[in-house]
C-alpha atoms as a PDB file:
ATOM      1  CA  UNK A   1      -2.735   1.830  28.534  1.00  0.00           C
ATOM      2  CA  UNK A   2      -5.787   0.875  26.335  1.00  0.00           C
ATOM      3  CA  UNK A   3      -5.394   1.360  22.433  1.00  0.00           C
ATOM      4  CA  UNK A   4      -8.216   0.167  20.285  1.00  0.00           C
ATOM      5  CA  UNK A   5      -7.741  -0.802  16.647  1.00  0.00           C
ATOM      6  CA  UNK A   6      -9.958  -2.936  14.150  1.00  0.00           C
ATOM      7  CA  UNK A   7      -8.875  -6.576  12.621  1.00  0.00           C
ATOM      8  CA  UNK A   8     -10.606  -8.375  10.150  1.00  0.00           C
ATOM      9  CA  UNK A   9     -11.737 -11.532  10.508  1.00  0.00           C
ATOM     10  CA  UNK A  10     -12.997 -14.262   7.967  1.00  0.00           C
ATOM     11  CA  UNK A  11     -16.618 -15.562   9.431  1.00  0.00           C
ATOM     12  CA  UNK A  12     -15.222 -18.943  10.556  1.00  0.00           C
ATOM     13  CA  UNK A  13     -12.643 -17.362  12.593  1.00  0.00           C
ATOM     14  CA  UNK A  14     -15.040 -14.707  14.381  1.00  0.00           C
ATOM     15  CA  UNK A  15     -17.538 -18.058  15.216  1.00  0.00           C
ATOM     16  CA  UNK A  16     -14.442 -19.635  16.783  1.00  0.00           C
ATOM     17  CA  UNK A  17     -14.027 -16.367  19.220  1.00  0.00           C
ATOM     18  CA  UNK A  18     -17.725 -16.288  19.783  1.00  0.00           C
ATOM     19  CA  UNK A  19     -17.899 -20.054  21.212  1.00  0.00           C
ATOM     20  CA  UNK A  20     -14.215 -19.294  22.700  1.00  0.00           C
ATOM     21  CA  UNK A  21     -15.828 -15.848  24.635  1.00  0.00           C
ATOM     22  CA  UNK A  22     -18.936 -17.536  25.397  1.00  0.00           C
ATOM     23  CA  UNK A  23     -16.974 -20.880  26.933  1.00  0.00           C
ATOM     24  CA  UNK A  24     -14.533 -18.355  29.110  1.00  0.00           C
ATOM     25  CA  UNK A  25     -17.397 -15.864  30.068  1.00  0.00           C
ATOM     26  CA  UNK A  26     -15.823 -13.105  28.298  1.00  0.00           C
ATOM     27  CA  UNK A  27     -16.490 -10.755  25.473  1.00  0.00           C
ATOM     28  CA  UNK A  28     -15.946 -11.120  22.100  1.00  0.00           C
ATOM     29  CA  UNK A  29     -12.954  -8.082  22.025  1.00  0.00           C
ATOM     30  CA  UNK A  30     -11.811  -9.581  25.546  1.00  0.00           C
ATOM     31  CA  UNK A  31     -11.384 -12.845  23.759  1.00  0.00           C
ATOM     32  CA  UNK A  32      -9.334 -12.193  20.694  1.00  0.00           C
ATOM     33  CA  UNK A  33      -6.675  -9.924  22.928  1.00  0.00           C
ATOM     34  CA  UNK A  34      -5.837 -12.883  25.063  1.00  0.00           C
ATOM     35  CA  UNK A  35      -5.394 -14.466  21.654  1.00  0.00           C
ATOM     36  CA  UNK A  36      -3.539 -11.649  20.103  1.00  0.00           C
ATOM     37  CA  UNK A  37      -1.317 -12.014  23.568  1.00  0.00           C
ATOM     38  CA  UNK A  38      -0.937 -15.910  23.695  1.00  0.00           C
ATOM     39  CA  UNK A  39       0.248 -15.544  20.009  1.00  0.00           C
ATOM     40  CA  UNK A  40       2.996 -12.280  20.653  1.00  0.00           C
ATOM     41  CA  UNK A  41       4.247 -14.261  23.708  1.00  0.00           C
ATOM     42  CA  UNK A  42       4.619 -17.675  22.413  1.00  0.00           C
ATOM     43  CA  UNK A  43       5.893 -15.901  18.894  1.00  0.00           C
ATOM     44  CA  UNK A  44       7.981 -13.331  20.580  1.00  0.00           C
ATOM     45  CA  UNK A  45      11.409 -14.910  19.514  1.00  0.00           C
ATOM     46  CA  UNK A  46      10.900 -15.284  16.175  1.00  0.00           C
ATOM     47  CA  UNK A  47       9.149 -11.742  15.662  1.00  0.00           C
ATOM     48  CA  UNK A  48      12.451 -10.453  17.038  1.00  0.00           C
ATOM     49  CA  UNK A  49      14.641 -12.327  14.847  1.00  0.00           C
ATOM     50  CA  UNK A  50      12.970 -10.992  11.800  1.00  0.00           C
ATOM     51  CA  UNK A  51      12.756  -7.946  12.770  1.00  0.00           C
ATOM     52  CA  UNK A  52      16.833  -8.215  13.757  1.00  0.00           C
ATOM     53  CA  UNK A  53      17.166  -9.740  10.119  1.00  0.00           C
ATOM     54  CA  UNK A  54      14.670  -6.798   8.408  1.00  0.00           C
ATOM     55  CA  UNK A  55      17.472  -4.093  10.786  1.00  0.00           C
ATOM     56  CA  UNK A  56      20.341  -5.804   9.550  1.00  0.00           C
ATOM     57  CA  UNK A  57      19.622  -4.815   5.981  1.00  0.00           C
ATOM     58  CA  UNK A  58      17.931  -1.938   5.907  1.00  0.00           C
ATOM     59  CA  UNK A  59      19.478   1.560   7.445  1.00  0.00           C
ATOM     60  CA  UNK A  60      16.622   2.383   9.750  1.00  0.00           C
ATOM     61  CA  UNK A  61      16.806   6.505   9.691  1.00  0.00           C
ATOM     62  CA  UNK A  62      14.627   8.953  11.544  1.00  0.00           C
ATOM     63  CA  UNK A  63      13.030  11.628   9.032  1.00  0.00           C
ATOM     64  CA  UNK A  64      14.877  15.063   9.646  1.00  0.00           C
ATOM     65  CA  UNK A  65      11.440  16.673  10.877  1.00  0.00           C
ATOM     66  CA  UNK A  66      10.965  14.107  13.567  1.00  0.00           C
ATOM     67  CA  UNK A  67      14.379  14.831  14.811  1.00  0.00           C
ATOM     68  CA  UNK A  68      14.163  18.619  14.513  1.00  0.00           C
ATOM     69  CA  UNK A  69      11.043  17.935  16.731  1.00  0.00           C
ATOM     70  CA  UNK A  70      12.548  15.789  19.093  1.00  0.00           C
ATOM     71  CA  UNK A  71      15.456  18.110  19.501  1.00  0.00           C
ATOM     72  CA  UNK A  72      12.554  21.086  19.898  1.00  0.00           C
ATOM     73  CA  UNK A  73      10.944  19.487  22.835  1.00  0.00           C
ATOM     74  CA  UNK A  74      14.124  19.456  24.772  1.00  0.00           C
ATOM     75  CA  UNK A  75      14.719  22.462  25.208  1.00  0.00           C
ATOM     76  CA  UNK A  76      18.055  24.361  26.578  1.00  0.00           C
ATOM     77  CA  UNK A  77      18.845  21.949  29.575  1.00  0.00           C
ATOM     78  CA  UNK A  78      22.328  21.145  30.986  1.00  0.00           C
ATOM     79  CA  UNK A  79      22.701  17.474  31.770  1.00  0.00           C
END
């Protein structure tokens, strides 16, 4: 699945992806996800272990709408 989003990038940065596309063949956009991805992967521990610190103090809770529609698009089934 394809989602597109914007990110900001100071003009030194954006002339490092432009020589980085143009060395790999690639596109600009092309270029920075394989960056974005490198980074997740190779960050993917520690991303989790804030995010399991940030859970551990905070009471994540699911708005009462968002569960009335949740429990709406279920419908009457029998499990």
């Amino acid at each position: 699945m394809l989602m597109n989003t914007a990110i900001s990038l100071d003009i030194n940065s954006f002339r490092e992806a432009e020589r980085g596309a143009e060395n790999l063949r690639i596109s600009v956009p092309e270029f920075c996800s394989m960056a974005i991805q490198a980074f997740v992967k190779n960050n993917e521990s520690e991303i989790t272990k804030q995010l399991d610190d940030f859970y551990s103090t905070h009471k994540a809770k699911i708005g009462e709408d968002i569960l009335q529609a949740q429990y709406d698009l279920l419908g009457d089934e029998d499990w």
